[in-house]
PDB file of N, CA and C in Angstrom:
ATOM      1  N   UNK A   1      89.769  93.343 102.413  1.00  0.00           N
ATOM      2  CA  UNK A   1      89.411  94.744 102.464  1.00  0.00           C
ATOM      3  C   UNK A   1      90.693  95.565 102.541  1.00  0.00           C
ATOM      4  N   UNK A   2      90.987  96.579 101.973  1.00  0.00           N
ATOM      5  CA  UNK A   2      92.182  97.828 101.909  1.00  0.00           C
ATOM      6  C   UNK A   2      91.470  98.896 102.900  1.00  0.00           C
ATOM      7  N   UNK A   3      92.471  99.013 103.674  1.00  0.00           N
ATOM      8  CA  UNK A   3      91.862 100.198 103.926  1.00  0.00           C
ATOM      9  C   UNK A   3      93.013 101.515 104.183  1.00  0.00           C
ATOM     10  N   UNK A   4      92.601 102.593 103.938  1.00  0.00           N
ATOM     11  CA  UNK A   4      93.023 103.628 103.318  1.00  0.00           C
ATOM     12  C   UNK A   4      93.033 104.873 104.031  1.00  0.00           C
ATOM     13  N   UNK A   5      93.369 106.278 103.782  1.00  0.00           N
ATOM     14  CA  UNK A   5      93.254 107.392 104.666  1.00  0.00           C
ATOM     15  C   UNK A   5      92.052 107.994 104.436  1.00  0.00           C
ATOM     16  N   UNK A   6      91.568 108.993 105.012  1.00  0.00           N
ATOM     17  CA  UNK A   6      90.165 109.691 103.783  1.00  0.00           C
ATOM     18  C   UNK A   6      90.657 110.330 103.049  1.00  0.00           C
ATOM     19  N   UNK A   7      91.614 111.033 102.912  1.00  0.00           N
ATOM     20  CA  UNK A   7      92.255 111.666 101.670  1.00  0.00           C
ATOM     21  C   UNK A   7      92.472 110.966 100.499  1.00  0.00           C
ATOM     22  N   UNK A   8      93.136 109.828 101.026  1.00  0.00           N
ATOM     23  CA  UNK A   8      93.208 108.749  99.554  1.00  0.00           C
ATOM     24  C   UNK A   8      91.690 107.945  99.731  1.00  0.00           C
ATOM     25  N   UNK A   9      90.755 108.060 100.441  1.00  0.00           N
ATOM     26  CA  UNK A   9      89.894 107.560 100.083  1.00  0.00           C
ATOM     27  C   UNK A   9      88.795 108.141  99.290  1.00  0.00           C
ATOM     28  N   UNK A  10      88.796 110.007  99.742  1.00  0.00           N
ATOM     29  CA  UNK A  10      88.358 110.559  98.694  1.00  0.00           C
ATOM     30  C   UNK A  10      88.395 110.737  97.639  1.00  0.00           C
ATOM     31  N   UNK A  11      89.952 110.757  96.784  1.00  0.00           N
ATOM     32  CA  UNK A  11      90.435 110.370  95.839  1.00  0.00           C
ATOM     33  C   UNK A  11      90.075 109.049  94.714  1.00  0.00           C
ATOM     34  N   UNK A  12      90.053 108.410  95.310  1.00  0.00           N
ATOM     35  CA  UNK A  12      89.392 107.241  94.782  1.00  0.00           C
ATOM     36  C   UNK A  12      87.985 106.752  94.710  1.00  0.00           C
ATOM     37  N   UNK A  13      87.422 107.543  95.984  1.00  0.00           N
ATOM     38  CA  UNK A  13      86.106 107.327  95.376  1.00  0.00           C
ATOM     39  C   UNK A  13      85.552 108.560  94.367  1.00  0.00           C
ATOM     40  N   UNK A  14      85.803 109.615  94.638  1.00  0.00           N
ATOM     41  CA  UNK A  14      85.794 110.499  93.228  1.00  0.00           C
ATOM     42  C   UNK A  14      86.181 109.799  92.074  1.00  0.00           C
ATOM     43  N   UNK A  15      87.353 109.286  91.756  1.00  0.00           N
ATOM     44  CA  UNK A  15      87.631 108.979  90.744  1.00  0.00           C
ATOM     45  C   UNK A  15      86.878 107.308  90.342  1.00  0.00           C
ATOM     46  N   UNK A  16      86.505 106.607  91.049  1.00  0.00           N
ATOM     47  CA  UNK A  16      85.892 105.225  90.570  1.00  0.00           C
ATOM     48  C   UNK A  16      84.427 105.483  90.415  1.00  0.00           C
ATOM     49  N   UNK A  17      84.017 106.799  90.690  1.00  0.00           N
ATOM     50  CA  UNK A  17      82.177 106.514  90.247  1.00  0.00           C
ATOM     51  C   UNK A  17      82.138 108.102  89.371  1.00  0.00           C
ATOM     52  N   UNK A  18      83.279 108.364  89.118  1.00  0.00           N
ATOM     53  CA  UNK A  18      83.032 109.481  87.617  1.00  0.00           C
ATOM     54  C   UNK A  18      83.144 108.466  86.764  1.00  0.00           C
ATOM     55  N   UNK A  19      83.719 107.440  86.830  1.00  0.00           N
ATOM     56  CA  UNK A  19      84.471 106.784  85.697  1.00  0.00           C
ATOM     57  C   UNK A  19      83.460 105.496  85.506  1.00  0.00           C
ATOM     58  N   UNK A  20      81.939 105.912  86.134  1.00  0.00           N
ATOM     59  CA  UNK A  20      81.006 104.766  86.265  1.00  0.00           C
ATOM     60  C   UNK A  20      80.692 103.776  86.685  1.00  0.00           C
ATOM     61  N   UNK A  21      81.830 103.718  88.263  1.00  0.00           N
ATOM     62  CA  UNK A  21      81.764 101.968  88.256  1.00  0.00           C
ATOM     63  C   UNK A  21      81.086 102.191  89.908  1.00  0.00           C
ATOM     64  N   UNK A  22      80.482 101.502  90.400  1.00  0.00           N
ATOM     65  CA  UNK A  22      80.347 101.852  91.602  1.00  0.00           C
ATOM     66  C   UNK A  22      81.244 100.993  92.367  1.00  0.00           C
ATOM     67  N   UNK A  23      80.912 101.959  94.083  1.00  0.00           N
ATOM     68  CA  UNK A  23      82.201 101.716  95.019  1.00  0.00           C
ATOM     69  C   UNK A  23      81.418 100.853  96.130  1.00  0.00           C
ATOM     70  N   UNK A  24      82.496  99.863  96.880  1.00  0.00           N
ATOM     71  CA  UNK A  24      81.762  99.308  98.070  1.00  0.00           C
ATOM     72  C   UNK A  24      82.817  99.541  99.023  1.00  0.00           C
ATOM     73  N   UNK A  25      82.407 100.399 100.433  1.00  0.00           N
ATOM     74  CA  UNK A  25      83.248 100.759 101.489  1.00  0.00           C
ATOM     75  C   UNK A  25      82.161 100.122 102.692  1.00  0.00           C
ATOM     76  N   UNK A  26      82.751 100.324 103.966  1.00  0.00           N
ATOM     77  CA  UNK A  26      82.982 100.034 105.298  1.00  0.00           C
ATOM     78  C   UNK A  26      82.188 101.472 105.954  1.00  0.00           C
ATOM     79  N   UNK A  27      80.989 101.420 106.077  1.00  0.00           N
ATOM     80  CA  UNK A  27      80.351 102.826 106.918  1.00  0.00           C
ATOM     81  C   UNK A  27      81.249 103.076 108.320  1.00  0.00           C
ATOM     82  N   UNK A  28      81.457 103.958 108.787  1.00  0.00           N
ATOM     83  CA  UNK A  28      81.584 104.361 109.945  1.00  0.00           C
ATOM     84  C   UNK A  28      80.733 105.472 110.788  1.00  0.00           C
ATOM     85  N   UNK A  29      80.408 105.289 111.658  1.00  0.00           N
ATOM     86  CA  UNK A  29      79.499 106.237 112.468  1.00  0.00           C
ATOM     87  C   UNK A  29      78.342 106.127 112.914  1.00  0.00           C
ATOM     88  N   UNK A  30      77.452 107.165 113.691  1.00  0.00           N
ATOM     89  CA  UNK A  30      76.051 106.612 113.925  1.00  0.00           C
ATOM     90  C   UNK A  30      75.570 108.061 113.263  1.00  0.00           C
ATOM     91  N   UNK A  31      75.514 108.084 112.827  1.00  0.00           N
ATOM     92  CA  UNK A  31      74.619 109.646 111.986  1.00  0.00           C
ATOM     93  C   UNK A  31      73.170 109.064 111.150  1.00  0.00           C
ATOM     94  N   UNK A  32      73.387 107.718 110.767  1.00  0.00           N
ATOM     95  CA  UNK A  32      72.101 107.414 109.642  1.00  0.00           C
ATOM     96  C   UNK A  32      71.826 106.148 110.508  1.00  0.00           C
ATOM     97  N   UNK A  33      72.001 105.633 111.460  1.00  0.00           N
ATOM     98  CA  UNK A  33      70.702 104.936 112.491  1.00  0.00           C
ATOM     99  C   UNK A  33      69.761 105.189 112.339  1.00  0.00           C
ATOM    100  N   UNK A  34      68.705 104.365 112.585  1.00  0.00           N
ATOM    101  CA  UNK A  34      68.795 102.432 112.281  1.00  0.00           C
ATOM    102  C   UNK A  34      69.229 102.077 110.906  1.00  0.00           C
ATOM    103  N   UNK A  35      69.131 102.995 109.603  1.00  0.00           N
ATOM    104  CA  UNK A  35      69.288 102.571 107.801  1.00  0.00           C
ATOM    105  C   UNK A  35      71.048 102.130 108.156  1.00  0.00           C
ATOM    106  N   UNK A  36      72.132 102.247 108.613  1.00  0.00           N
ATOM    107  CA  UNK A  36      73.265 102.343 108.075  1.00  0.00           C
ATOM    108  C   UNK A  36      73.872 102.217 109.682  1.00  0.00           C
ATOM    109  N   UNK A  37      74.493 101.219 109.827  1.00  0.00           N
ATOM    110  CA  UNK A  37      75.135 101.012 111.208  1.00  0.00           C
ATOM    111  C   UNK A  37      76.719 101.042 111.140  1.00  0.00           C
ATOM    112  N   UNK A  38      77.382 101.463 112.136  1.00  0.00           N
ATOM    113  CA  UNK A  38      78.685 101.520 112.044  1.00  0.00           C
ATOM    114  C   UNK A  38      79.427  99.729 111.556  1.00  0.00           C
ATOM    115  N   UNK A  39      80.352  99.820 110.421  1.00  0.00           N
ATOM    116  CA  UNK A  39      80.343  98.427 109.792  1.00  0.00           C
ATOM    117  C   UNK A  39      79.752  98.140 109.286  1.00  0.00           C
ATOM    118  N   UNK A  40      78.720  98.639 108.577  1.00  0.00           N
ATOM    119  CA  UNK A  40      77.962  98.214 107.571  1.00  0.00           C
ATOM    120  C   UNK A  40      78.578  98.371 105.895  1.00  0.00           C
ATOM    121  N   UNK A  41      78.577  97.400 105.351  1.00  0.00           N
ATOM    122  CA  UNK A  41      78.796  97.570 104.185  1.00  0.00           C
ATOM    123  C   UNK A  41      78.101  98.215 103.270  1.00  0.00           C
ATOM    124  N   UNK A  42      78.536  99.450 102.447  1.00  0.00           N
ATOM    125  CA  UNK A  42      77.645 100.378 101.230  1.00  0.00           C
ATOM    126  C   UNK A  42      78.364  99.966 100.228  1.00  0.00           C
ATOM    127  N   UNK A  43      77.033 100.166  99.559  1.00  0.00           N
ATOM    128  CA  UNK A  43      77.513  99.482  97.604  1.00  0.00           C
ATOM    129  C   UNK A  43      77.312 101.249  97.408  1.00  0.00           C
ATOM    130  N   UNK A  44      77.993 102.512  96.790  1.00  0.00           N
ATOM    131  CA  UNK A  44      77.563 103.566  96.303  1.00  0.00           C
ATOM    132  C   UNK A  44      77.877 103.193  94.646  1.00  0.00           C
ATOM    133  N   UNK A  45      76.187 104.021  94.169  1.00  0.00           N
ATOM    134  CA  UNK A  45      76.029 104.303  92.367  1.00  0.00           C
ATOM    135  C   UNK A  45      76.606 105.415  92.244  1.00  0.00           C
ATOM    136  N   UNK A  46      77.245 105.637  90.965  1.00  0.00           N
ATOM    137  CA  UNK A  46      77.040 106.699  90.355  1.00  0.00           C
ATOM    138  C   UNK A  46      76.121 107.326  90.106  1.00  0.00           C
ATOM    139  N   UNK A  47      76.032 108.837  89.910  1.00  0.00           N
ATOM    140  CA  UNK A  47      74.341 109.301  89.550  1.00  0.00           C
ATOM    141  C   UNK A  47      74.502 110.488  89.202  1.00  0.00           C
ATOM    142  N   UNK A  48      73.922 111.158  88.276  1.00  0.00           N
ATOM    143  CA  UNK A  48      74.331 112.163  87.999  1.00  0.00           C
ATOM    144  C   UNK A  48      73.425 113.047  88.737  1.00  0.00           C
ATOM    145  N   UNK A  49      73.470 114.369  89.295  1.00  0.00           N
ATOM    146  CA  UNK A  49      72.591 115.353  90.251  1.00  0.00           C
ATOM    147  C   UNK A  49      71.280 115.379  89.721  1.00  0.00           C
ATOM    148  N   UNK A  50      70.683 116.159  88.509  1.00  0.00           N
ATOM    149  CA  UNK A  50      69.268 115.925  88.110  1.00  0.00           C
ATOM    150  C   UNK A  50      68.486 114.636  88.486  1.00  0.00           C
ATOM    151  N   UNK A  51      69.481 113.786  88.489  1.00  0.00           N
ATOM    152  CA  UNK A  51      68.699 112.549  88.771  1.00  0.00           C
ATOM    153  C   UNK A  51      67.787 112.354  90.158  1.00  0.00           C
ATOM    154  N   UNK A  52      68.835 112.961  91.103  1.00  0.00           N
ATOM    155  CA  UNK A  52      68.232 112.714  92.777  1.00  0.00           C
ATOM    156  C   UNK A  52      67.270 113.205  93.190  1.00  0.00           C
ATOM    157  N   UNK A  53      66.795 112.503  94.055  1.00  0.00           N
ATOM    158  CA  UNK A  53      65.535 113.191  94.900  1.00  0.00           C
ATOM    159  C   UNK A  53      65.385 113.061  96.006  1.00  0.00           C
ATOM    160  N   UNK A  54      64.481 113.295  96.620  1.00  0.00           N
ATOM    161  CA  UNK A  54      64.204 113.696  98.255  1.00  0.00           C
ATOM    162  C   UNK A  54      64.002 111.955  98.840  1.00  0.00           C
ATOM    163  N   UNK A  55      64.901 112.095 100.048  1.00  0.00           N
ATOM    164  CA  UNK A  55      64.769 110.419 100.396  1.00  0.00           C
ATOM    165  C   UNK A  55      65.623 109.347 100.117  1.00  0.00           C
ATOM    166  N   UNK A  56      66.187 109.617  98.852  1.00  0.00           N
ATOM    167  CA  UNK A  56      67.541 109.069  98.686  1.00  0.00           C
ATOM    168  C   UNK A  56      68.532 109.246  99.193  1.00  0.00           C
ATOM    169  N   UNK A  57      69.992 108.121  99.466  1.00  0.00           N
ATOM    170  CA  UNK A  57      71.075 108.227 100.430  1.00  0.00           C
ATOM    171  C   UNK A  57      72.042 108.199  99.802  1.00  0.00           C
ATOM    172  N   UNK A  58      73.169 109.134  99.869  1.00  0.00           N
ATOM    173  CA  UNK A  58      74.197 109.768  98.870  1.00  0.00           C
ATOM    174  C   UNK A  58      74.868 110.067  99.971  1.00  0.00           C
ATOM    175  N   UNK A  59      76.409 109.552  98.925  1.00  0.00           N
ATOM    176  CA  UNK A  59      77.927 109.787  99.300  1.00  0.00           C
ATOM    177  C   UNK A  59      77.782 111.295  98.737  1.00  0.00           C
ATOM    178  N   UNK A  60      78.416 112.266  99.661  1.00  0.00           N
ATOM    179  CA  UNK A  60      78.821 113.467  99.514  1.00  0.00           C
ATOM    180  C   UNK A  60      79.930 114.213  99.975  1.00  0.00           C
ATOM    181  N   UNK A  61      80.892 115.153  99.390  1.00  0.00           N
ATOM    182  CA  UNK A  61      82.144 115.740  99.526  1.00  0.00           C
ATOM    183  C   UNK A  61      81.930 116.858 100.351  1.00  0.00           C
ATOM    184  N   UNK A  62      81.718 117.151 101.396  1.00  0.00           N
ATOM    185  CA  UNK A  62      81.468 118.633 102.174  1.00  0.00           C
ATOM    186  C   UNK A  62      82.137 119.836 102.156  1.00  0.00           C
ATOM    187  N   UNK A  63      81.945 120.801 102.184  1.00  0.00           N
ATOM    188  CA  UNK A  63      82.761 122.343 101.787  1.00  0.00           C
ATOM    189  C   UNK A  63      84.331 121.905 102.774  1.00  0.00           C
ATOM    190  N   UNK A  64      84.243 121.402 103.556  1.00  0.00           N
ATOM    191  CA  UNK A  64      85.369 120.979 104.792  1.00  0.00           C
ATOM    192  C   UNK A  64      85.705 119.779 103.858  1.00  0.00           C
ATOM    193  N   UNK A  65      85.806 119.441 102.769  1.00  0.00           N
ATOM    194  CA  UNK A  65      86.486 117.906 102.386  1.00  0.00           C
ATOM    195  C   UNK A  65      86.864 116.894 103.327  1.00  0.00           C
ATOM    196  N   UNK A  66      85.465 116.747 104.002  1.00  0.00           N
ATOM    197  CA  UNK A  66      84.292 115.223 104.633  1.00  0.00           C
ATOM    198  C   UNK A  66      84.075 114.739 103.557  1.00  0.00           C
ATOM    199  N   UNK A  67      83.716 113.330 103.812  1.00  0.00           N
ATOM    200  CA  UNK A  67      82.589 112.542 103.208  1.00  0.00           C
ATOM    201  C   UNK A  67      81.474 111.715 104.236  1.00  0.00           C
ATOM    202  N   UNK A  68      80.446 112.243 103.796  1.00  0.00           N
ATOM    203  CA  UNK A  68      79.372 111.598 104.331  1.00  0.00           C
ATOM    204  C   UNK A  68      78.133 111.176 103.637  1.00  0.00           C
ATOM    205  N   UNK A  69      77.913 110.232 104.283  1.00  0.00           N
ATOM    206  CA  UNK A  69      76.849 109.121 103.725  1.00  0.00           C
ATOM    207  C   UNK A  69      75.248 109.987 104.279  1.00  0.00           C
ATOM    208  N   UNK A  70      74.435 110.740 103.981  1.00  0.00           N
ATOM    209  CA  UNK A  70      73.148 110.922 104.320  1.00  0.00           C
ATOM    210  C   UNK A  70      72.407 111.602 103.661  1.00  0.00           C
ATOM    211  N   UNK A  71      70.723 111.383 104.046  1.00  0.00           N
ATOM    212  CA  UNK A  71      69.577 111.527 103.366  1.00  0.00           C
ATOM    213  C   UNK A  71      69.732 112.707 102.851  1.00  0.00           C
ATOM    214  N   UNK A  72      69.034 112.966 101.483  1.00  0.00           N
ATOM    215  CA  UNK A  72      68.268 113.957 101.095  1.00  0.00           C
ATOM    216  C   UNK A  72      67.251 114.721 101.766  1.00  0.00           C
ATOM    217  N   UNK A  73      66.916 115.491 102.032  1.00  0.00           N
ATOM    218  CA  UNK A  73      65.839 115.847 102.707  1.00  0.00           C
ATOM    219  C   UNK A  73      65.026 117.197 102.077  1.00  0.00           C
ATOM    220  N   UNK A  74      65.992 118.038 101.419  1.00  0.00           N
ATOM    221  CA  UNK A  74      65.033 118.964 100.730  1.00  0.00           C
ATOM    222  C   UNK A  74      65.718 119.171  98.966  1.00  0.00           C
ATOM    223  N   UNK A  75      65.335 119.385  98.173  1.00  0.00           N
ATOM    224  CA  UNK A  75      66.267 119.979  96.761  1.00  0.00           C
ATOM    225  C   UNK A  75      65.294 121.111  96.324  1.00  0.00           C
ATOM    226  N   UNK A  76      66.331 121.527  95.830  1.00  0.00           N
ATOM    227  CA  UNK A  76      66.278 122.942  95.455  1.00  0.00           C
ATOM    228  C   UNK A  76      66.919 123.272  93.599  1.00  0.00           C
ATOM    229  N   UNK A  77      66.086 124.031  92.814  1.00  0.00           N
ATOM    230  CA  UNK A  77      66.862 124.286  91.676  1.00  0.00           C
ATOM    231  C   UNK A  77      67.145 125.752  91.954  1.00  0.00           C
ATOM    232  N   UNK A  78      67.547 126.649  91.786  1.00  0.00           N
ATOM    233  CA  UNK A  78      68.350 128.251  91.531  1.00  0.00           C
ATOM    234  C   UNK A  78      69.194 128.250  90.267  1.00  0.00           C
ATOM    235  N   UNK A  79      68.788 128.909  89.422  1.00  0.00           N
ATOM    236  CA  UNK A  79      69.286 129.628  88.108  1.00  0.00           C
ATOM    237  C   UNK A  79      70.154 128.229  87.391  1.00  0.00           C
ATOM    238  N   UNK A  80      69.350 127.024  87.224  1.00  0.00           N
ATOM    239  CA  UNK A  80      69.761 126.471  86.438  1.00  0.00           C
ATOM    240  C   UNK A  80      70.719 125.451  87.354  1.00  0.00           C
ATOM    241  N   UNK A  81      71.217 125.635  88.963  1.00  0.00           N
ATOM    242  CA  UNK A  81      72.039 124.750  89.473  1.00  0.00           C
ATOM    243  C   UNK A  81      70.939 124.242  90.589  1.00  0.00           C
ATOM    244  N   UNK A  82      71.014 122.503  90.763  1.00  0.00           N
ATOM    245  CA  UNK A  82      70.513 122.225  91.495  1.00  0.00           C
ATOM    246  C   UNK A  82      71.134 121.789  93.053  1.00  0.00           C
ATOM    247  N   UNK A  83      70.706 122.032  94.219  1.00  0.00           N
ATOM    248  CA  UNK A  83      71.506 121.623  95.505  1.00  0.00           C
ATOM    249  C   UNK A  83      70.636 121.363  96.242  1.00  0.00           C
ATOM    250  N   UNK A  84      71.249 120.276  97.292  1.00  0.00           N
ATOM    251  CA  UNK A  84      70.526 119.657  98.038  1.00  0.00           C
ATOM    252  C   UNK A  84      70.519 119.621  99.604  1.00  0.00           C
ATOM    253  N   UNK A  85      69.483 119.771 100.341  1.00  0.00           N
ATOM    254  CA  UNK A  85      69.916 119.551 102.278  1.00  0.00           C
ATOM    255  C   UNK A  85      69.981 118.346 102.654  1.00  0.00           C
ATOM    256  N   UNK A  86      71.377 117.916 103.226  1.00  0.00           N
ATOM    257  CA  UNK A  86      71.429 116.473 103.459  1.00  0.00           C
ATOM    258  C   UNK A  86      71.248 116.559 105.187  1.00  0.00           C
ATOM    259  N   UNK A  87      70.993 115.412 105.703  1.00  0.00           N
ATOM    260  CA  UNK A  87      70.630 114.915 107.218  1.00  0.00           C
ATOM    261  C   UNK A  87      71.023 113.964 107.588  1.00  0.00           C
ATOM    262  N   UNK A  88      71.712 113.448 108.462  1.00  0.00           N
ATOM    263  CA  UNK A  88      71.675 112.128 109.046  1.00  0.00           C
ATOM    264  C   UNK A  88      70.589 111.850 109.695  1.00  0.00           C
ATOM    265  N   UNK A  89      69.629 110.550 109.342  1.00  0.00           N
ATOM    266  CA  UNK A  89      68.303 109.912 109.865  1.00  0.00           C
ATOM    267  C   UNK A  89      68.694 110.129 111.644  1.00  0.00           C
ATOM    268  N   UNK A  90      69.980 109.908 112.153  1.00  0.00           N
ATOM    269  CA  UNK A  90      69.688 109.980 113.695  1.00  0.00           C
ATOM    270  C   UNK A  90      70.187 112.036 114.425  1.00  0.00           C
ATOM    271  N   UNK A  91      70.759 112.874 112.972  1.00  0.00           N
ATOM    272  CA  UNK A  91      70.737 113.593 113.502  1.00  0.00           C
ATOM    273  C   UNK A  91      69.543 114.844 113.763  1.00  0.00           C
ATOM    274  N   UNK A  92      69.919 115.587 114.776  1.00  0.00           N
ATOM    275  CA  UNK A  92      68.594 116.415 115.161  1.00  0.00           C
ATOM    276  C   UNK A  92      68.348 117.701 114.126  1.00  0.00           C
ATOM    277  N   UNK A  93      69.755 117.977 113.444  1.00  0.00           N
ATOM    278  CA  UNK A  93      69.312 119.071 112.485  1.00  0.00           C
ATOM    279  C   UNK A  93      70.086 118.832 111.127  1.00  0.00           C
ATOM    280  N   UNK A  94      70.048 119.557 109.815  1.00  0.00           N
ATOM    281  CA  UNK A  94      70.617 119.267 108.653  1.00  0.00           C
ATOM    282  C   UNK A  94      72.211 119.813 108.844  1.00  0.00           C
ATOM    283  N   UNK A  95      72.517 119.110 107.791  1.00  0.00           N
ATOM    284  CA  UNK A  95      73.849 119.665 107.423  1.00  0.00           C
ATOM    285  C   UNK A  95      74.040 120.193 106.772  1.00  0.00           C
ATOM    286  N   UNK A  96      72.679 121.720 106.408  1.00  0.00           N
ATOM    287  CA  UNK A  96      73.461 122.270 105.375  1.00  0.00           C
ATOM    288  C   UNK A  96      73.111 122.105 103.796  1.00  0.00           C
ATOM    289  N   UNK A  97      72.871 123.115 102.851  1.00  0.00           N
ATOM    290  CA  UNK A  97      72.529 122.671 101.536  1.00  0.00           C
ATOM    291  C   UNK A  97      74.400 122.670 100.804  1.00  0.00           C
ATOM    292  N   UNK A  98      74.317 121.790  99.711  1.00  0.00           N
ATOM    293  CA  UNK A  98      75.247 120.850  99.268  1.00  0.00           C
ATOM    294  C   UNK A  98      74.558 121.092  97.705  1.00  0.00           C
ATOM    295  N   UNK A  99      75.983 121.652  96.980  1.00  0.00           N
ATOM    296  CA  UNK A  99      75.428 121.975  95.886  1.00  0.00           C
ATOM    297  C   UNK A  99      75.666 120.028  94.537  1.00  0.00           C
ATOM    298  N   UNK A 100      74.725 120.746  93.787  1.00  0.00           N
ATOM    299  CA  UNK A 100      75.127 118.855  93.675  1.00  0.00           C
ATOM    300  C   UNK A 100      75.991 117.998  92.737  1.00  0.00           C
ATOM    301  N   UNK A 101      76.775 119.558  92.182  1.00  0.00           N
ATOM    302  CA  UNK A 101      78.186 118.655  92.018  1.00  0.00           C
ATOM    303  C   UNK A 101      78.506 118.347  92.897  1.00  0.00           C
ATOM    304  N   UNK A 102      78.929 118.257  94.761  1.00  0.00           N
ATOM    305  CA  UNK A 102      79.379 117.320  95.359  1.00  0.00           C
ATOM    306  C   UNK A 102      78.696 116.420  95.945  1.00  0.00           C
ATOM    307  N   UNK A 103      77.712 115.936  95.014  1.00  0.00           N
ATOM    308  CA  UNK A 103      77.407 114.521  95.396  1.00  0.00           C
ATOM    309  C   UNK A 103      77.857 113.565  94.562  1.00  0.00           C
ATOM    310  N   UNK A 104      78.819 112.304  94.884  1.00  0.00           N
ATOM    311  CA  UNK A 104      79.506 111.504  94.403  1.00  0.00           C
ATOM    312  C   UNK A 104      78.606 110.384  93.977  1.00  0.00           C
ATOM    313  N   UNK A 105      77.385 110.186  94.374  1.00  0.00           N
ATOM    314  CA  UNK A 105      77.074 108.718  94.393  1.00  0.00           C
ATOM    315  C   UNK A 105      75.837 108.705  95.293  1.00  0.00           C
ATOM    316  N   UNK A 106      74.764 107.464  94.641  1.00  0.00           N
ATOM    317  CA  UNK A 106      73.746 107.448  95.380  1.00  0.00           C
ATOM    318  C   UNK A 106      74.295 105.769  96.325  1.00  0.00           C
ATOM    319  N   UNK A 107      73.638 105.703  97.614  1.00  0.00           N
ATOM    320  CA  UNK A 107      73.550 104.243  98.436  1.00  0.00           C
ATOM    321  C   UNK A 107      72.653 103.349  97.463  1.00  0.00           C
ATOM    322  N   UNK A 108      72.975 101.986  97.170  1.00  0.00           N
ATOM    323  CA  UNK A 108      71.735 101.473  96.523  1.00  0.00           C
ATOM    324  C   UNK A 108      72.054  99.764  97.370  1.00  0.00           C
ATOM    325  N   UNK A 109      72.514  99.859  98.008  1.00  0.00           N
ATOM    326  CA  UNK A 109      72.353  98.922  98.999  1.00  0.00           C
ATOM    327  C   UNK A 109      73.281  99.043 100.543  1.00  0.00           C
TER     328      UNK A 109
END
């Protein structure tokens, strides 16, 4: 395993799932308890935004250039752009709608 800064890790995972390939990292945190435990290994897809939907678990770039791993919970289209409210399964409120160019990638294991 490499492991890296989040700056260069953002970097690279931006750039390895535009370029179609998917990424496998090292979760950290408790935000998506019981689905995703600290040390858990994620395989993230590529995906393009139209594609997603409510319930699915996506790598995302936050207005603060975070990355975090959590649910979908509401989507929304407005004038042709679609964005989404993401949640962590153990947190008590959302984080916020997330437009969906910065979603990098869906969880698919």
């Amino acid at each position: 395993m490499v492991y890296c800064s989040l700056a260069d890790f953002g970097c690279l995972a931006e750039s390895v799932l535009q370029a179609g390939v998917s990424l496998q990292f090292q979760a950290h945190g408790s935000s998506m308890i019981p689905t995703i435990r600290d040390g858990d290994t994620l395989l993230i897809a590529p995906i393009q935004a139209h594609e997603l939907r409510v319930g699915q678990i996506v790598l995302c770039q936050t207005e603060n250039n975070r990355y975090i791993v959590h649910r979908i919970v509401r989507r929304r289209r407005q004038q042709g752009d679609v964005s989404f409210l993401l949640k962590g399964d153990q947190c008590r409120s959302a984080d916020g709608w997330v437009d969906g160019s910065r979603i990098l990638g869906q969880a698919v294991q």
